[in-house]
Protein backbone atom coordinates (compact mmCIF):
# COMPACT_ATOMS: atom_id res chain seq x y z
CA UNK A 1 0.00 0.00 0.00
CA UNK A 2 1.22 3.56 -0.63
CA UNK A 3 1.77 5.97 1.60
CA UNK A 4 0.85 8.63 -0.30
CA UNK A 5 -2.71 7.84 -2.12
CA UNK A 6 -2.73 10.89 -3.86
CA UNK A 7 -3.10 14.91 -4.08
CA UNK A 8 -5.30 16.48 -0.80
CA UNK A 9 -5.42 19.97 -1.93
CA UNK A 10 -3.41 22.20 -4.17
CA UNK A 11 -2.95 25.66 -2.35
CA UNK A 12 -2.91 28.64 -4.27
CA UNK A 13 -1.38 32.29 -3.29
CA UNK A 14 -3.43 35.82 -3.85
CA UNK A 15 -3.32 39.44 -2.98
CA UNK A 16 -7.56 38.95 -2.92
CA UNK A 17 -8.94 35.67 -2.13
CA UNK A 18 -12.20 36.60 -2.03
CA UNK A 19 -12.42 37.57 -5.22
CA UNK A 20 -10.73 34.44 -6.78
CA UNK A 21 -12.71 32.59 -4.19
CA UNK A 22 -16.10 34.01 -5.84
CA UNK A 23 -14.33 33.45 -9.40
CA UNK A 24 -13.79 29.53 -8.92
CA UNK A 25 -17.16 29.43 -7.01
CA UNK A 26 -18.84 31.18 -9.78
CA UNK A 27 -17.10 29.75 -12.87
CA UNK A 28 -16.03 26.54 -11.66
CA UNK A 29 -18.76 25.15 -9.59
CA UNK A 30 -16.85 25.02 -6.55
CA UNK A 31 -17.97 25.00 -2.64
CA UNK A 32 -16.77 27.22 -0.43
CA UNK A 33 -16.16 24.52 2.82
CA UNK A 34 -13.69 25.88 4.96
CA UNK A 35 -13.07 30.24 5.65
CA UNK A 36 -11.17 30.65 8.47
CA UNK A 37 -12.05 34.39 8.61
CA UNK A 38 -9.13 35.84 7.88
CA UNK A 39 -8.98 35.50 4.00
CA UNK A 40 -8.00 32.02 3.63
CA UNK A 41 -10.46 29.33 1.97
CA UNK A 42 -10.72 25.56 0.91
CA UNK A 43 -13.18 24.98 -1.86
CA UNK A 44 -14.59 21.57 -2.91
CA UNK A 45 -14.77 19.90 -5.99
CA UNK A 46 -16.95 17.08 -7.08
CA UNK A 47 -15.03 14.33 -6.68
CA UNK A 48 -13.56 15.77 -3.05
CA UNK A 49 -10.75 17.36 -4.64
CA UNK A 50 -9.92 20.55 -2.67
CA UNK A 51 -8.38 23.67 -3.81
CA UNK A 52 -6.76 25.92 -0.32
CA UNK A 53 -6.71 29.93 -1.09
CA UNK A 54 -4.15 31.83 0.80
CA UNK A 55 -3.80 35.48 1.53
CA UNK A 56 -0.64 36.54 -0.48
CA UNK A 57 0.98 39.86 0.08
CA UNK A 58 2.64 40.40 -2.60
CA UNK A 59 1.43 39.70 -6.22
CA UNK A 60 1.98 36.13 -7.75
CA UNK A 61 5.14 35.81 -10.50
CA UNK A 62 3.01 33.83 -12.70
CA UNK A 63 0.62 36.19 -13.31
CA UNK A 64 2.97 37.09 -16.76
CA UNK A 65 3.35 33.47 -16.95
CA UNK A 66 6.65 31.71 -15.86
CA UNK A 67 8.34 30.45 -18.42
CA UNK A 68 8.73 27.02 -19.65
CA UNK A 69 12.49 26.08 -18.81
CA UNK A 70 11.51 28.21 -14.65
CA UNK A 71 11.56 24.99 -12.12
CA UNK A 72 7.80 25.05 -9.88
CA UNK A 73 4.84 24.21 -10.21
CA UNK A 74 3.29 24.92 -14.18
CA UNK A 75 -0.61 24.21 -13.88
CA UNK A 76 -3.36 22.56 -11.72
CA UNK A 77 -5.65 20.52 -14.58
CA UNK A 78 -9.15 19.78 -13.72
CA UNK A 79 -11.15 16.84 -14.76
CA UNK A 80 -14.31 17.55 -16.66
CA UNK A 81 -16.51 14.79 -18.30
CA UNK A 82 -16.74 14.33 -21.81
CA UNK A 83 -20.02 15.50 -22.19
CA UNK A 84 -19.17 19.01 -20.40
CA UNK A 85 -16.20 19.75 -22.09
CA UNK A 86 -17.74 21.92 -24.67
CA UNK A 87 -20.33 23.60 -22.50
CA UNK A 88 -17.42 24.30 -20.22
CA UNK A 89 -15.21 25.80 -22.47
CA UNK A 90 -17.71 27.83 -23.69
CA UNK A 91 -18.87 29.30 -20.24
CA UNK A 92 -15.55 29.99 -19.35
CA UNK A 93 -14.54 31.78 -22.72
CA UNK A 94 -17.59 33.63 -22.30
CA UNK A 95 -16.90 34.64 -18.57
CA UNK A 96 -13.62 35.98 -20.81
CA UNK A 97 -10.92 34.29 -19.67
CA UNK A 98 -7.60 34.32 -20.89
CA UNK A 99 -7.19 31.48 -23.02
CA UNK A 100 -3.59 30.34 -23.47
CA UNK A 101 -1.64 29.00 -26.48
CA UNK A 102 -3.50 27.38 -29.17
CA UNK A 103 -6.97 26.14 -27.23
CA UNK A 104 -9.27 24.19 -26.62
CA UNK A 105 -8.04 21.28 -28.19
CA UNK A 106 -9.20 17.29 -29.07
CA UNK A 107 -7.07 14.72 -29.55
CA UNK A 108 -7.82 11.50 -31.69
CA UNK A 109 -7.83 9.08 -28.40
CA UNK A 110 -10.53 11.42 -27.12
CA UNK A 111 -8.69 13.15 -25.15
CA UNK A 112 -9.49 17.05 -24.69
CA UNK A 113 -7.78 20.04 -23.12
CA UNK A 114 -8.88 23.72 -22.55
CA UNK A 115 -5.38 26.00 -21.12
CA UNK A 116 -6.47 29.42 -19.74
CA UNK A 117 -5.53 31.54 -16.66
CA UNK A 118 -7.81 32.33 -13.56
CA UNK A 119 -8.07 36.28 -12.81
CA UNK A 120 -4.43 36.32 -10.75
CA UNK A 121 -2.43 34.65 -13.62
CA UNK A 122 -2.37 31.51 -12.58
CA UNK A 123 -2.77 28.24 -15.22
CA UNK A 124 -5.44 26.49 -15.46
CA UNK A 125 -6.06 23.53 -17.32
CA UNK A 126 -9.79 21.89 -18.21
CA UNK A 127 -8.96 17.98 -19.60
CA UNK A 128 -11.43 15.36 -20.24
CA UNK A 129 -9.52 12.07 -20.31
CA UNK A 130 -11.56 8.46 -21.47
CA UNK A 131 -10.04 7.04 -18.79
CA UNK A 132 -8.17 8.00 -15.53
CA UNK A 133 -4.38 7.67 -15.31
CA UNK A 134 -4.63 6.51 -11.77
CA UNK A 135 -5.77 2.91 -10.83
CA UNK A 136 -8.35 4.48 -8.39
CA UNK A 137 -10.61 7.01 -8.41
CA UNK A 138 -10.98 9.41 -5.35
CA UNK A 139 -13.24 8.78 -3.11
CA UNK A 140 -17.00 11.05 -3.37
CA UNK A 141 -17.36 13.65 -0.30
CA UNK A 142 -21.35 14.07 0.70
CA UNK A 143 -21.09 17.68 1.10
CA UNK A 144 -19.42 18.00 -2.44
CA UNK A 145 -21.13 19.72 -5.61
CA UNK A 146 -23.03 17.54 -7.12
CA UNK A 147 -24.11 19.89 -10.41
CA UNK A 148 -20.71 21.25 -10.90
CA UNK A 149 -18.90 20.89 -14.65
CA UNK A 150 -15.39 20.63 -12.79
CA UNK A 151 -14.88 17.04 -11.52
CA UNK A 152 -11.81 17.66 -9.76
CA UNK A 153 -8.01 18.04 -10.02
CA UNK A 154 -7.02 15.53 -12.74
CA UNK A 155 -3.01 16.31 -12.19
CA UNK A 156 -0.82 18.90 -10.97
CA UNK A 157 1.80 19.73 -13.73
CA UNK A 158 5.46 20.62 -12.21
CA UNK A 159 8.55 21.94 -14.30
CA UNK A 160 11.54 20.72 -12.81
CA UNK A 161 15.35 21.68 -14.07
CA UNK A 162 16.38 18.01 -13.62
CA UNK A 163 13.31 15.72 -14.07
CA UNK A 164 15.67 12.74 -12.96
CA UNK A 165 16.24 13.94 -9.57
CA UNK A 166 13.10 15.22 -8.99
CA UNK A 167 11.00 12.15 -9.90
């Protein structure tokens, strides 16, 4: 058995959590569980994926974008159904987000991805995937969305200067 079944929460920095918190509330179905009343927030996802909001006080470095060969982490990717990729893409281009690089797009093994960049900078990534890379899927939380397009964090993507010693 691992020790390590998989990713809790990804935790993301901002100068004004509330308003991203309202953002990925509003445009990505997510619950609002935890708000510790001093700016900081957990919100839900579907499949009990959570996603921690901290109060930053300085403003993020990726909101130009980091650049391909900078080391950290690159993007958290969120699972959305085959069916709702379309109708997500489209809600979120016409909430007028910033789409990056050439997007959305389908590949022939039906897989699809959608790259664009929540209102602080950072990269977001919609992907519907036939089937899951992991052998397990998470487990279902009952006070998780139930409606929601967004599924949950499919992967976290990390840029590393020496793959090899990082994996």
């Amino acid at each position: 058995m691992a020790i390590y079944p998989g990713i809790e929460h990804v935790a993301i920095f901002s100068t004004d959590t509330t308003r991203l918190r309202d953002w990925y509330v509003r445009h990505l179905d997510m619950h609002c569980v935890v708000d510790n009343g001093a700016g900081g927030y957990f919100l839900l996802m579907q499949d009990g994926s959570l996603i921690e909001q901290v109060p930053a006080s300085e403003p993020s470095l990726c909101g130009s974008g980091p650049a391909i060969r900078d080391s950290g982490l690159r993007h958290v990717a969120l699972t959305v159904a085959a069916h709702d990729f379309g109708p997500a893409v489209h809600r979120l281009v016409s909430a007028g987000v910033s789409v990056v690089g050439e997007s959305p797009r389908q590949f022939p093994e039906g897989l699809a991805t959608f790259h664009f960049r929540d209102p602080d900078g950072n990269l977001l990534h919609l992907i519907s995937r036939p089937r899951r890379l992991s052998l397990a899927a998470p487990p279902r939380l009952d006070t998780a969305p139930r409606s929601g397009l967004i599924q949950g964090i499919e992967h976290v993507g990390i840029v590393a200067n020496d793959p090899e010693r990082l994996r």
